[in-house]
Protein backbone atom coordinates (compact mmCIF):
# COMPACT_ATOMS: atom_id res chain seq x y z
CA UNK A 1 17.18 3.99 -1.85
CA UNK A 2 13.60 3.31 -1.55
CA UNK A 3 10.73 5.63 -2.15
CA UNK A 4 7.41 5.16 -0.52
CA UNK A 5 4.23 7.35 -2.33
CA UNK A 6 2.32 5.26 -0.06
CA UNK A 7 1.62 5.18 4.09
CA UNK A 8 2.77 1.91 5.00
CA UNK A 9 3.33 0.76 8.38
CA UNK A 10 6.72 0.57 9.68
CA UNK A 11 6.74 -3.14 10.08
CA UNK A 12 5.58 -3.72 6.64
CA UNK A 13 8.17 -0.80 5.61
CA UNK A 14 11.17 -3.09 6.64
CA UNK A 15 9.56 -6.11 5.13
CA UNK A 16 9.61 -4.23 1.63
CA UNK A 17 13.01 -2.98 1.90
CA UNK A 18 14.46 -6.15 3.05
CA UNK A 19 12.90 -7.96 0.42
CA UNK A 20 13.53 -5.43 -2.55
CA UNK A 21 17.25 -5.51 -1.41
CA UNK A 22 17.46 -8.86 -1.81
CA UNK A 23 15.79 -9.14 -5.52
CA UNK A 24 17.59 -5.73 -6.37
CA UNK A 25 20.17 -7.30 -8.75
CA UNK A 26 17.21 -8.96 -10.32
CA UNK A 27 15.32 -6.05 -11.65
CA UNK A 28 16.30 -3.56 -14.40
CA UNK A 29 16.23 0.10 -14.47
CA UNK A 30 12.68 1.08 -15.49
CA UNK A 31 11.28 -2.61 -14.71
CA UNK A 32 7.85 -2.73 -12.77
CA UNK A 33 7.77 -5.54 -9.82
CA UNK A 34 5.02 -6.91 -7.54
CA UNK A 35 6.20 -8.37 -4.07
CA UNK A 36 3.31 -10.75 -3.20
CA UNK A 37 3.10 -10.33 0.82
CA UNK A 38 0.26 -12.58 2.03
CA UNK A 39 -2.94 -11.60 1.08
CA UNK A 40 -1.71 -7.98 -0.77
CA UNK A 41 0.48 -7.32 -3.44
CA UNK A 42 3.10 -4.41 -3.29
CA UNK A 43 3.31 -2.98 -6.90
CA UNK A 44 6.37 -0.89 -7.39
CA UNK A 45 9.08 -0.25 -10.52
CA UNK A 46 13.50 0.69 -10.36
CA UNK A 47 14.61 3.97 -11.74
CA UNK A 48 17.87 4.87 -13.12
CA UNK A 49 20.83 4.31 -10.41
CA UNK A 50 18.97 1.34 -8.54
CA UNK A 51 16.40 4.03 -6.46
CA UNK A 52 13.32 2.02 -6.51
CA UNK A 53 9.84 3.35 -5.83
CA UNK A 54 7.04 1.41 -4.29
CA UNK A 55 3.78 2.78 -5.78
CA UNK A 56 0.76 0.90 -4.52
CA UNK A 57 -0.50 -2.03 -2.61
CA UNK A 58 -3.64 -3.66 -3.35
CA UNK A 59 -5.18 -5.46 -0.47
CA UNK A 60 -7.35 -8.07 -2.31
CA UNK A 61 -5.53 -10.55 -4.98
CA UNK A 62 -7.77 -13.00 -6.92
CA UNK A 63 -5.80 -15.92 -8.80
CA UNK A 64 -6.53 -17.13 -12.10
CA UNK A 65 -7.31 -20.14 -10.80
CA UNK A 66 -9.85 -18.72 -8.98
CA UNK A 67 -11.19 -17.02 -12.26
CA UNK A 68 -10.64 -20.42 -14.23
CA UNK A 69 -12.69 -22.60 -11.25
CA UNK A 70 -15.77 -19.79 -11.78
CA UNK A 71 -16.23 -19.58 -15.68
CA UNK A 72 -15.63 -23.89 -15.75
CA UNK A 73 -18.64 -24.86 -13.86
CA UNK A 74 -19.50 -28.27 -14.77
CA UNK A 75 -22.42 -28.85 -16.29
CA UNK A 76 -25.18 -31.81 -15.92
């Protein structure tokens, strides 16, 4: 069983659950997950019995490596 707290659209809905059934034997009761999905990450966590609840999804991911390339400007 999935949970949504969130409005997601339907499309995206079936993504999720297809892809969280898929990992489910992967993930632990109590364990918190991210499902990266393009350009947003899905932030969610498993509960006792395999019910997993999808909590948030944040629109704009920046990578380390994007952080790293910023603060190691070369220098002349």
């Amino acid at each position: 069983m999935i949970v949504f707290n969130i409005q997601v659209s339907e499309e995206l809905r079936e993504k999720i659950k297809q892809t969280v059934k898929d990992q489910l034997h992967d993930l632990e009761d109590g364990e918190p997950f991210a499902i990266l999905g393009g350009e947003r990450l899905i932030v969610g966590y498993r509960q006792e019995g395999g019910k997993v609840v999808i909590e948030q999804i944040v629109e704009k991911v920046i990578g380390l490596e994007d952080m790293a390339g910023e603060q190691q400007k070369p220098t002349e």
